[in-house]
N, C-alpha and C. Protein backbone atom coordinates (compact mmCIF):
# COMPACT_ATOMS: atom_id res chain seq x y z
N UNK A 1 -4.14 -5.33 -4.93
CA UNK A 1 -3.88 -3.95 -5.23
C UNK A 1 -4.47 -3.05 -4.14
N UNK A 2 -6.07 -3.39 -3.63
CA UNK A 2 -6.50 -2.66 -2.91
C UNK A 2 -5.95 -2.60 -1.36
N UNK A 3 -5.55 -3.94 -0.77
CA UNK A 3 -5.27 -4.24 0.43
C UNK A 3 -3.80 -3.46 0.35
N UNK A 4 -2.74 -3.58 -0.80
CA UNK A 4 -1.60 -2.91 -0.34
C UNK A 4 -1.61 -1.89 -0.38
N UNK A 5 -2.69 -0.69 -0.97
CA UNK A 5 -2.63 0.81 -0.82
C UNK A 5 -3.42 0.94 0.36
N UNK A 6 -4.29 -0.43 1.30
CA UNK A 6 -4.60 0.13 2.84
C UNK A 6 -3.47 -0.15 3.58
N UNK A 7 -2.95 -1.19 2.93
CA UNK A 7 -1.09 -1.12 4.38
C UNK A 7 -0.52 -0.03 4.54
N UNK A 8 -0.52 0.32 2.77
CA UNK A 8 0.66 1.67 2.88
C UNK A 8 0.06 2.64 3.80
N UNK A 9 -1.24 2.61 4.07
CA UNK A 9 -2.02 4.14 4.84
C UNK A 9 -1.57 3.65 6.23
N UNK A 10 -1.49 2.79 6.80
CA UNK A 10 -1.79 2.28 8.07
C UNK A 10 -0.58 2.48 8.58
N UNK A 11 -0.79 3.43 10.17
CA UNK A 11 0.28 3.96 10.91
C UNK A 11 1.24 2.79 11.53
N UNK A 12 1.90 1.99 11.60
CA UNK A 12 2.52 1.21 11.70
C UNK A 12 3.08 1.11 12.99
N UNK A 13 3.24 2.47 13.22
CA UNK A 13 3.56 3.07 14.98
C UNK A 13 2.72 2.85 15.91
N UNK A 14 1.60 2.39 15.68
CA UNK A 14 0.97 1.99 16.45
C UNK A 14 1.45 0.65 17.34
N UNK A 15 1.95 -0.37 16.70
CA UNK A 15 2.61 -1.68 17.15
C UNK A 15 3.55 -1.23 17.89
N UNK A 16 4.52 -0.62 17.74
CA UNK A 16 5.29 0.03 18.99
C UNK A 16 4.66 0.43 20.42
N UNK A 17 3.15 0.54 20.28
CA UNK A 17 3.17 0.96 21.51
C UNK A 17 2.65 0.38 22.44
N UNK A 18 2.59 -1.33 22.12
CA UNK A 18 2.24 -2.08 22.90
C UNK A 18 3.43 -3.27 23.31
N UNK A 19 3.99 -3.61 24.20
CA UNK A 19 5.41 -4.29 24.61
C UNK A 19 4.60 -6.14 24.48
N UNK A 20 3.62 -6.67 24.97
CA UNK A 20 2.95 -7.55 24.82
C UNK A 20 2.17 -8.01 23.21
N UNK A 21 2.01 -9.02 22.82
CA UNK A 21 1.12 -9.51 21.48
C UNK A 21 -0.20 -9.67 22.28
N UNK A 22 -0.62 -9.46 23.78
CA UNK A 22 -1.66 -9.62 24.22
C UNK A 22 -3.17 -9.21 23.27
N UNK A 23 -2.93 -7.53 22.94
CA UNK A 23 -3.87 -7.05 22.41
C UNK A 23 -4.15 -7.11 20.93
N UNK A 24 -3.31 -8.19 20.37
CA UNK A 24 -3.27 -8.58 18.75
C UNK A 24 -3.69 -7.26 17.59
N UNK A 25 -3.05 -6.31 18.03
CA UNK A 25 -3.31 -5.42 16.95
C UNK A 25 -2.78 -5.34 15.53
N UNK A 26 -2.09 -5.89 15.38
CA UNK A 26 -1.27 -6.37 13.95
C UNK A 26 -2.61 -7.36 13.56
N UNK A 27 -3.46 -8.28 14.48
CA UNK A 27 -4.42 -8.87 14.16
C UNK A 27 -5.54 -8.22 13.62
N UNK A 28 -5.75 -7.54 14.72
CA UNK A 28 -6.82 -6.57 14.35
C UNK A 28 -6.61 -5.41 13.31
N UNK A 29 -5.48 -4.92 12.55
CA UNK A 29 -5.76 -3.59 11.71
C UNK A 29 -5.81 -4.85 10.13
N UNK A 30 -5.02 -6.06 10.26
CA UNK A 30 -5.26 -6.69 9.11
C UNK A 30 -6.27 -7.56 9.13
N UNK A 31 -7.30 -7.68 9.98
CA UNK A 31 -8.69 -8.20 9.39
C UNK A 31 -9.53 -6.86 9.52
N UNK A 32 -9.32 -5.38 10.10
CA UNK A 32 -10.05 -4.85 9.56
C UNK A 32 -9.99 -4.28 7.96
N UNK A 33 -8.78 -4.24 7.76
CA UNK A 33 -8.21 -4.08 6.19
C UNK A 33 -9.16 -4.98 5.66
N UNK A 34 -9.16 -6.05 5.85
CA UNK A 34 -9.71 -7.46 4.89
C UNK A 34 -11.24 -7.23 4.78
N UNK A 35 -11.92 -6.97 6.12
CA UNK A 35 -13.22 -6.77 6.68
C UNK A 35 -13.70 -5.32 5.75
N UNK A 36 -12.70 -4.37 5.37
CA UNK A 36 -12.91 -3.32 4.55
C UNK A 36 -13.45 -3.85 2.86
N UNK A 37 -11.98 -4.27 2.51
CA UNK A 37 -11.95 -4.52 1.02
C UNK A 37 -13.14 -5.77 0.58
N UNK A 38 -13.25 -6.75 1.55
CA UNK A 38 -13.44 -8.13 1.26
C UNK A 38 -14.48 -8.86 2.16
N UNK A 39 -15.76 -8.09 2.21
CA UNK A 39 -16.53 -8.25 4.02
C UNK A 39 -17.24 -9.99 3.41
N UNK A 40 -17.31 -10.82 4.48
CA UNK A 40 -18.37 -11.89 4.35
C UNK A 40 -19.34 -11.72 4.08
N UNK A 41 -19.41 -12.63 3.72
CA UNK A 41 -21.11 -12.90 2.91
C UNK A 41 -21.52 -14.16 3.04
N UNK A 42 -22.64 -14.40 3.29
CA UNK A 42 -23.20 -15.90 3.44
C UNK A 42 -23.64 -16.17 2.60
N UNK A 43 -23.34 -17.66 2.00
CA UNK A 43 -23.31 -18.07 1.01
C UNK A 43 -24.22 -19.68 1.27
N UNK A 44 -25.46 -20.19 0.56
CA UNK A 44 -26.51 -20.85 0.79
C UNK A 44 -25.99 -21.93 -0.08
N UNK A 45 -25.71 -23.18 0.01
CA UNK A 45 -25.24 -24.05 -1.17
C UNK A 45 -26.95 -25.27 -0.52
N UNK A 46 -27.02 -25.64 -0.99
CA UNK A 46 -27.82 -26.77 -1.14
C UNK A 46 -27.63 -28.16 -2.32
N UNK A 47 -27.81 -29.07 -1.73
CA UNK A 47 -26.97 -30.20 -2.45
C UNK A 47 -27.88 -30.92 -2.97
N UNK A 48 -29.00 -30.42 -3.48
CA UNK A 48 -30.09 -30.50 -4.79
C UNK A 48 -29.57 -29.53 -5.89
N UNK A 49 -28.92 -28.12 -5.54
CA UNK A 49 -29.03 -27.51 -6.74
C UNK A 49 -27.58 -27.83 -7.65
N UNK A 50 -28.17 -28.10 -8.78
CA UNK A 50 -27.24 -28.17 -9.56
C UNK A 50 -26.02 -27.47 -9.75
N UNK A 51 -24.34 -28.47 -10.53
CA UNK A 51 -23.49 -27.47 -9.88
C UNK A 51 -23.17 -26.13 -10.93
N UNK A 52 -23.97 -26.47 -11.74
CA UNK A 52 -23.61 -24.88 -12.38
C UNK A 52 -24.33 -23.72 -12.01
N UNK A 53 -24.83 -23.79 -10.84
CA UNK A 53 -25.98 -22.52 -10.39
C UNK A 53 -24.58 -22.10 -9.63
N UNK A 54 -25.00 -20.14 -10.06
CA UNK A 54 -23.53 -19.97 -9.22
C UNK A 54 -24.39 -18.84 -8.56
N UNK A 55 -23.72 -17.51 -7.56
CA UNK A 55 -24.21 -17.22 -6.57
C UNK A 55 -25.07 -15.70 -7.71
N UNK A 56 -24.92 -15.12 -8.57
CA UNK A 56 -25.25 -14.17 -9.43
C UNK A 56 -26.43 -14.63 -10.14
N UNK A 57 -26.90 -16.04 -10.87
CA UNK A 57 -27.80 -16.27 -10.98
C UNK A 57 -28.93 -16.92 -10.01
N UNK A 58 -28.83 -17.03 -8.53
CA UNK A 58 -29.55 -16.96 -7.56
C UNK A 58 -30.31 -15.46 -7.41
N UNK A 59 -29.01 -14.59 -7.20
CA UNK A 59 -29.67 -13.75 -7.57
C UNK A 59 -30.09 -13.05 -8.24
N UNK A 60 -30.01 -13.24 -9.34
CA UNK A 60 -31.26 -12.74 -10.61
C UNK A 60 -32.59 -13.65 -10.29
N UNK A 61 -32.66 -14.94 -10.22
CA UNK A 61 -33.62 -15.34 -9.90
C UNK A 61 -34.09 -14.83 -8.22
N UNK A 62 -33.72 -14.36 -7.08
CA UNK A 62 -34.56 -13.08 -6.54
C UNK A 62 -35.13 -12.16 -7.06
N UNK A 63 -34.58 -11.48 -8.09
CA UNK A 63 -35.05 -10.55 -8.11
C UNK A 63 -36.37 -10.65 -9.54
N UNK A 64 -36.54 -11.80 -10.19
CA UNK A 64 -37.09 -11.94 -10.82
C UNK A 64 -38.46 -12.38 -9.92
N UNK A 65 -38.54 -13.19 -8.94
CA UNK A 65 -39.30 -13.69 -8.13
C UNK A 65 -39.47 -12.63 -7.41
N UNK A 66 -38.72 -11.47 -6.90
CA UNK A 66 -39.84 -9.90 -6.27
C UNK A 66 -40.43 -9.29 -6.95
N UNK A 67 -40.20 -9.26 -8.32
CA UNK A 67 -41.11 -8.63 -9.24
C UNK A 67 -42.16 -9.53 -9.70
N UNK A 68 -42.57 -10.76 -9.08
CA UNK A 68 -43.39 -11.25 -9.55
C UNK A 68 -44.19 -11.21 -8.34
N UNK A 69 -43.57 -10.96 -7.15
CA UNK A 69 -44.42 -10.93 -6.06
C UNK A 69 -45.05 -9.65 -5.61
N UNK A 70 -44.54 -8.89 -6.37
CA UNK A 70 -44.70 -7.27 -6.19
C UNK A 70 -46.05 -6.92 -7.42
N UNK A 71 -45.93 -7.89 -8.77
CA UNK A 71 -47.11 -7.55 -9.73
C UNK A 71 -46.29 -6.46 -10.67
N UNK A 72 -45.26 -6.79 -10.80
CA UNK A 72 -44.77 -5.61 -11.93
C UNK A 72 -44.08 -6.42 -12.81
N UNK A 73 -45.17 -6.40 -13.98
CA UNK A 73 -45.24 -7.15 -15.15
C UNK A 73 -43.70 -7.07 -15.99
N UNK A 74 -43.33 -5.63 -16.07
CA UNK A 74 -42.65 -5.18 -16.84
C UNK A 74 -41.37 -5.78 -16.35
N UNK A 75 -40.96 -5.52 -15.14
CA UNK A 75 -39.47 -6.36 -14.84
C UNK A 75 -39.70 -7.37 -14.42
N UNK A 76 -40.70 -8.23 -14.46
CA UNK A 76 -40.49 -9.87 -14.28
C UNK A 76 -40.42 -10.21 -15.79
N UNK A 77 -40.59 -9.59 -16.53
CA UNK A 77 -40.54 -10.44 -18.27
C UNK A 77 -39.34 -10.19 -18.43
N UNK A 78 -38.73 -8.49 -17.91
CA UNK A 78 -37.58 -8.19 -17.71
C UNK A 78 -36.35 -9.43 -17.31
N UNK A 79 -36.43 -9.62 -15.98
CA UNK A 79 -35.97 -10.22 -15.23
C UNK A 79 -36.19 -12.12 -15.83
N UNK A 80 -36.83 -12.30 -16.02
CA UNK A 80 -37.52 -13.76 -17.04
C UNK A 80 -36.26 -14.25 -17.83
N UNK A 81 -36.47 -13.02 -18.69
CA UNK A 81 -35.31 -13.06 -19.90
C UNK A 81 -33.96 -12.97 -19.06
N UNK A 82 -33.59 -12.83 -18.69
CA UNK A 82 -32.35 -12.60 -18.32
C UNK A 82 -31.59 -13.93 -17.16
N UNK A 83 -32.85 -14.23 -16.20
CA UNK A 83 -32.44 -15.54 -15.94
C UNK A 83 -32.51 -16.63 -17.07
N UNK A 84 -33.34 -16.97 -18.16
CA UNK A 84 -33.46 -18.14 -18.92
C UNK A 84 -31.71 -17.79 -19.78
N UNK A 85 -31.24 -16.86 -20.16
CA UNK A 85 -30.57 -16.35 -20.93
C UNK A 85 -29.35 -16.81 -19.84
N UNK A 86 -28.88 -16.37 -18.99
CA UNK A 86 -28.33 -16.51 -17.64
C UNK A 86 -27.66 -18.25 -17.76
N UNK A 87 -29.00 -18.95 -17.38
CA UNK A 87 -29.45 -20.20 -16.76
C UNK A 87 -28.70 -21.08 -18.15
N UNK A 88 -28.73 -20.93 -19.74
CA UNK A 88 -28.22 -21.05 -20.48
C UNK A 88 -26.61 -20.85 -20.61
N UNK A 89 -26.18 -19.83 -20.49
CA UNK A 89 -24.36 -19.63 -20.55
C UNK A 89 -24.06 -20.30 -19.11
N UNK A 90 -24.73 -20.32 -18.14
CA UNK A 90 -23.64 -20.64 -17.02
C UNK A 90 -23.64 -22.29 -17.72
N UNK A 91 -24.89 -23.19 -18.12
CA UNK A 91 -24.59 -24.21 -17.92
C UNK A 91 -23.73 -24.79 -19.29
N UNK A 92 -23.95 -23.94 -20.61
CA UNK A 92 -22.44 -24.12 -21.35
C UNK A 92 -21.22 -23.97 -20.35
N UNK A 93 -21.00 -23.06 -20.02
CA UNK A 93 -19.42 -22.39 -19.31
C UNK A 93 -19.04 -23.64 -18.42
N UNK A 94 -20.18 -24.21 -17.63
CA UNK A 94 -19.89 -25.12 -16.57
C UNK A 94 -19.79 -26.45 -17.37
N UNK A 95 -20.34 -26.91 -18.29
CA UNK A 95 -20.11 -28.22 -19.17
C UNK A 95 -18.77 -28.08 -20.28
N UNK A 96 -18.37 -26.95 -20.59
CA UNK A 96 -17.57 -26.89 -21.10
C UNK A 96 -16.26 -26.85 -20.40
N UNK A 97 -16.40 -25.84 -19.30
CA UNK A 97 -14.91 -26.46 -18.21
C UNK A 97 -14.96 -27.78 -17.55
N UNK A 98 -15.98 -28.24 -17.12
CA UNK A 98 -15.18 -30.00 -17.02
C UNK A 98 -15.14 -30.86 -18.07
N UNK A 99 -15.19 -30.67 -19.43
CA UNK A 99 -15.46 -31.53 -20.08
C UNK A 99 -13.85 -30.79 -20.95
N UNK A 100 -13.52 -29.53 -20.93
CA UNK A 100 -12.40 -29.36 -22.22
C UNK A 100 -11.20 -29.93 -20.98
N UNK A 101 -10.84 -30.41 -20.12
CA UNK A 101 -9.57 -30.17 -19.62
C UNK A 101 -9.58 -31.82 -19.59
N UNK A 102 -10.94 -32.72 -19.43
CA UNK A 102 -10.78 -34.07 -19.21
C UNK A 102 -10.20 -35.12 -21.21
N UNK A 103 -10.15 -33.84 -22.12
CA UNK A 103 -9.50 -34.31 -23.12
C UNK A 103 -8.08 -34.69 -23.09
N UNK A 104 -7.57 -34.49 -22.41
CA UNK A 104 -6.12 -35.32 -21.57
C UNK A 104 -5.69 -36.11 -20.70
N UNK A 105 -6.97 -36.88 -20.44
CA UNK A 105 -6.97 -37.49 -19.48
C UNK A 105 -7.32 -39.27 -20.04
N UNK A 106 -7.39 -40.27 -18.97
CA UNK A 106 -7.40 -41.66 -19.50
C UNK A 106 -9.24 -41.52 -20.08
N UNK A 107 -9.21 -42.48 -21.12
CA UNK A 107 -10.67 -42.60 -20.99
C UNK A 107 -11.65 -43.01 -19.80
N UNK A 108 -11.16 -44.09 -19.00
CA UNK A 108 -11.90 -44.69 -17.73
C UNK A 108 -12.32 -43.25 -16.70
N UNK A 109 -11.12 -42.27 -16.70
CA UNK A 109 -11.85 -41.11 -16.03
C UNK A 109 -12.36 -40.46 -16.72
N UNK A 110 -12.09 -40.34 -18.03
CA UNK A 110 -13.36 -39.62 -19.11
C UNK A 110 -14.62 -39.72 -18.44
N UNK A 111 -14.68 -40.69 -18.72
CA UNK A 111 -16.12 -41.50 -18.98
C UNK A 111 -16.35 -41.57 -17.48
N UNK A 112 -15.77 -41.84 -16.12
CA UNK A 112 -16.00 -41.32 -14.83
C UNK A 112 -16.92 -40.06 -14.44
N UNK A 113 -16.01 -38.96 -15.27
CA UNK A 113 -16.97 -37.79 -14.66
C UNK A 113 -17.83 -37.35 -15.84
N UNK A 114 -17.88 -37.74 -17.14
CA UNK A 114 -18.84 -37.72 -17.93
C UNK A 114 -20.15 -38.61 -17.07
N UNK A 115 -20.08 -39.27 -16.54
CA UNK A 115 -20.95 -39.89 -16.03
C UNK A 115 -21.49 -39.01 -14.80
N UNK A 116 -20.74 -38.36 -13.85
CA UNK A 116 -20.90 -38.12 -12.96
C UNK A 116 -21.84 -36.31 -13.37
N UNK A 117 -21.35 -36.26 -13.84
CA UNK A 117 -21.82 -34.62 -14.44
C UNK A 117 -23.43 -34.87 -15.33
N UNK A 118 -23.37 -35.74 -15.76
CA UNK A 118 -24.92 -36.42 -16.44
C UNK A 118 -25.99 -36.79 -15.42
N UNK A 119 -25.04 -37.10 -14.13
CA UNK A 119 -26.19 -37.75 -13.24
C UNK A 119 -26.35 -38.87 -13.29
N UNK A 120 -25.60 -39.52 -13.91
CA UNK A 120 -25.77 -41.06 -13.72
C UNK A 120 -25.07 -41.84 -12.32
N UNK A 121 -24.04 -41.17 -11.64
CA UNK A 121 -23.42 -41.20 -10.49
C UNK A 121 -23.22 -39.82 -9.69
N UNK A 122 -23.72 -40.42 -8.27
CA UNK A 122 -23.87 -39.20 -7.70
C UNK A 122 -22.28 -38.56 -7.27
N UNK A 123 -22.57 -36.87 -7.84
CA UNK A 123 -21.24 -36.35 -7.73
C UNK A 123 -20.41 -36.33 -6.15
N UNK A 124 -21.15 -36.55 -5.18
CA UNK A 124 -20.83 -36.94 -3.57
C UNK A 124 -20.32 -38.21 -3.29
N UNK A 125 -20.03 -38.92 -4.29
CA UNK A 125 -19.16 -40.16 -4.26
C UNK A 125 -20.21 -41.27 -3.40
N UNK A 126 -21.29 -41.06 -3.41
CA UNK A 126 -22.74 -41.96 -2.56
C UNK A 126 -23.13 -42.99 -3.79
N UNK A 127 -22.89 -44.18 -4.08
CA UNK A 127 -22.83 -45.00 -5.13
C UNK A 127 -24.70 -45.12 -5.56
N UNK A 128 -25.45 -45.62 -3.97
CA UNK A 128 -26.54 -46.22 -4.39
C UNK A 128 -27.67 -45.59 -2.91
N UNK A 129 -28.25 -46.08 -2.76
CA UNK A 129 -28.93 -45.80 -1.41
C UNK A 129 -29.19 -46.94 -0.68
N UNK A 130 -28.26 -48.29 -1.02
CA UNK A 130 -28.01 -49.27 -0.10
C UNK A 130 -27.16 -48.53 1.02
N UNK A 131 -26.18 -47.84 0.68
CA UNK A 131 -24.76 -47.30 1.46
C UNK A 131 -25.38 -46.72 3.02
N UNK A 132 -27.17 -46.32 2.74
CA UNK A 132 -27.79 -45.48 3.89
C UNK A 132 -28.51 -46.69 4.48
N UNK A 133 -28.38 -47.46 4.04
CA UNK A 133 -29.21 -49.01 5.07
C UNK A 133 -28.47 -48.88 6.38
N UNK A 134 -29.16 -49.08 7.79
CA UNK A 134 -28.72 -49.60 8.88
C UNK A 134 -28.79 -50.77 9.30
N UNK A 135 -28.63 -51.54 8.41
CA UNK A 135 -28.66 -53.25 8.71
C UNK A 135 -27.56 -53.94 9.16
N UNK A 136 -27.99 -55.18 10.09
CA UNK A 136 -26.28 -55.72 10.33
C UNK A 136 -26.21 -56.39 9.62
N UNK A 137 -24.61 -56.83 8.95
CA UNK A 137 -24.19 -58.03 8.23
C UNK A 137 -24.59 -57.47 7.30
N UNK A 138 -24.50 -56.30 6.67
CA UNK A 138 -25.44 -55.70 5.16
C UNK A 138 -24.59 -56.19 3.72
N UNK A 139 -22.93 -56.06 3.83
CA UNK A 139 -21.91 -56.80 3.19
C UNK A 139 -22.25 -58.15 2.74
N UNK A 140 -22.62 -58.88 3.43
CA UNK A 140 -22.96 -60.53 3.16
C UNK A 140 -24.03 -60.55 2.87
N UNK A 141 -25.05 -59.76 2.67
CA UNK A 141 -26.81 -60.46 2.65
C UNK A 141 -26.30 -59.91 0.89
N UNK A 142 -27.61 -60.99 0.33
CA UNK A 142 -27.89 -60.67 -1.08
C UNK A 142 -28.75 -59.68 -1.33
N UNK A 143 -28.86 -59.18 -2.28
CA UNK A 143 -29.65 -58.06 -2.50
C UNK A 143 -31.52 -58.54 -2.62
N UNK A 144 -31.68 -59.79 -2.36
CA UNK A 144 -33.16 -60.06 -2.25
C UNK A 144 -33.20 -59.86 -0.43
N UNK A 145 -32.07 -60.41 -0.04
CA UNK A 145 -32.20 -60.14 1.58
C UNK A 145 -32.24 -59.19 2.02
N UNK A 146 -31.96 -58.12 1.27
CA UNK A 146 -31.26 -56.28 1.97
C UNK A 146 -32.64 -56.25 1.37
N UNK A 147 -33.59 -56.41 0.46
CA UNK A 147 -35.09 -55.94 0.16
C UNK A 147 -35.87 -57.02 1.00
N UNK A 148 -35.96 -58.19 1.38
CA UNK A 148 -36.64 -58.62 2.03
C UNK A 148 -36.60 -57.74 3.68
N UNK A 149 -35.62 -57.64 4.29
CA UNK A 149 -35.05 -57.49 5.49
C UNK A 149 -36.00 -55.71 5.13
N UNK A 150 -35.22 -54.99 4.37
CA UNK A 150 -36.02 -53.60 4.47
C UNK A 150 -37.74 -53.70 4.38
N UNK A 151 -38.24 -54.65 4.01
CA UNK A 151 -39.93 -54.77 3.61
C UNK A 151 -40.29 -54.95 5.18
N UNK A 152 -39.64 -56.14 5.58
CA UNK A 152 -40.17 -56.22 6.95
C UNK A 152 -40.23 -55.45 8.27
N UNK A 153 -38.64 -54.17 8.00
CA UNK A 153 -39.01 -52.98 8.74
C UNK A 153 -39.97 -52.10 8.86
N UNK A 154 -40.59 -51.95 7.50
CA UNK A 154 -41.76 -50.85 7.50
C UNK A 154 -43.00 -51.81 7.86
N UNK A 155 -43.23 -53.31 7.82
CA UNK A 155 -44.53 -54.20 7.90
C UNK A 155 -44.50 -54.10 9.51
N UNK A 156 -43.26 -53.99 10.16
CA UNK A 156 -43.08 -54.18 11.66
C UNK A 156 -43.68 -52.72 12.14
N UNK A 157 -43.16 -52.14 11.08
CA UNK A 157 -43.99 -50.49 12.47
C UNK A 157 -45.11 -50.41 11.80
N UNK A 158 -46.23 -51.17 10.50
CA UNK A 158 -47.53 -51.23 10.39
C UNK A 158 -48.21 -51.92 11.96
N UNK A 159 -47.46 -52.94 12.11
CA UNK A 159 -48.28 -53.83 13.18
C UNK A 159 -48.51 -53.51 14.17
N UNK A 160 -47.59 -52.20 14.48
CA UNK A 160 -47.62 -51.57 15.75
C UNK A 160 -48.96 -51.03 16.10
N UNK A 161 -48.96 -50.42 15.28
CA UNK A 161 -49.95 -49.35 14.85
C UNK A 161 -51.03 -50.02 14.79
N UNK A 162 -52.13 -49.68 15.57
CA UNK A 162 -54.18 -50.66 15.58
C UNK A 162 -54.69 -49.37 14.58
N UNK A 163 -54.97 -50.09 12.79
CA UNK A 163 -55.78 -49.35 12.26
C UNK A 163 -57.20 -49.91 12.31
N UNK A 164 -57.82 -49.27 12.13
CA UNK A 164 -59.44 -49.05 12.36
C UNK A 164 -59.67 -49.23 10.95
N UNK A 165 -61.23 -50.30 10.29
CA UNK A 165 -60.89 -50.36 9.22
C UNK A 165 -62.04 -49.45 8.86
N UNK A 166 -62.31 -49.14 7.83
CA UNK A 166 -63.02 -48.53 6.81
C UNK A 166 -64.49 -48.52 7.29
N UNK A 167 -65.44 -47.96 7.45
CA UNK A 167 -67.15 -47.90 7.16
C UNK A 167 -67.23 -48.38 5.90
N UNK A 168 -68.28 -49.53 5.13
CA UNK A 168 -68.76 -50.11 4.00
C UNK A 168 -69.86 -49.01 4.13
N UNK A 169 -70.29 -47.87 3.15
CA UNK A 169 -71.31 -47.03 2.73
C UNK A 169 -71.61 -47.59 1.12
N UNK A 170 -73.21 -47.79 1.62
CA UNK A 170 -73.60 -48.06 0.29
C UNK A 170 -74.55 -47.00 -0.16
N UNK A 171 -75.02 -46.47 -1.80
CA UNK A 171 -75.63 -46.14 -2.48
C UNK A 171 -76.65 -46.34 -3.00
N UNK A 172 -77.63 -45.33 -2.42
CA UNK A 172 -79.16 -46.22 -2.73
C UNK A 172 -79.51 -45.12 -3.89
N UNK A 173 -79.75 -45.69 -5.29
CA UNK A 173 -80.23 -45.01 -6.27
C UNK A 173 -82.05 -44.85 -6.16
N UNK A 174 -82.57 -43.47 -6.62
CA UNK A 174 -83.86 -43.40 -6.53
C UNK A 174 -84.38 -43.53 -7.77
């Protein structure tokens, strides 16, 4: 709605008065339109936080955390309430949209992303933390070999290393 009442304003005659697409002004008046209505924003995802944290309760939790850093009692209890309250509906809203639409679906993917949304499988499709081993032949070794083989990497860079052992201090009671 907003972008087509900035077209309608926009002198259009202007494009006439360049014979070349060199100076992309049809480029430039429609990303400044866009750059008007719709400017970027940087957006922080981190792949610890859970996926129902959305970008509105980040920031309530700022602003709950400046009033606590500032000492003003009154809008951090303020602010308190409103993230716990917050922190509550998003994660109904977010358990309830993947969970009402997978009622049509086979059970095996039921139970797929029921799993995956619980945390029992990581939602990045990363099965185990074998997948991050740099071992060769990692496919064929048994899983006592992929733990033997990893024990002996970390015993190999102990040996490197000359520790110094301990002072024996003893306690003389009077």
């Amino acid at each position: 709605m907003e972008l087509g009442r900035y077209l309608n304003k926009v002198d259009w005659s202007i494009l006439d008065l360049h014979d070349t697409c060199e100076r992309k002004v049809f480029t430039d008046v429609i990303s400044t339109g866009l750059n008007l209505l719709k400017p970027e924003k940087m957006i922080k995802f981190y792949h610890n936080d859970p996926p129902w944290i959305t970008d509105d309760f980040k920031c309530m939790v700022k602003k709950r955390q400046q009033a606590f850093s500032t000492g003003n009692i009154t809008a951090l209890k303020f602010y308190r309430n409103k993230v716990n309250k917050m922190r509550y509906r998003c994660r109904i809203n977010y358990y309830a949209c993947k969970v009402n639409h997978l009622k049509q679906t086979k059970p095996k993917e039921w139970w797929k992303k029921v799993k995956g949304i619980c945390g029992a499988t990581s939602p990045f499709g990363i099965d185990s933390l074998v997948s991050h081993l740099q071992i060769d032949n990692l496919d064929q070794m048994s899983p006592s070999d992929i733990a033997n083989t990893n024990k002996d990497s970390f015993l190999d860079s102990m040996k490197a290393r000359s520790f110094v052992p301990l002072m024996i201090l003893t306690y003389r009671s009077e």
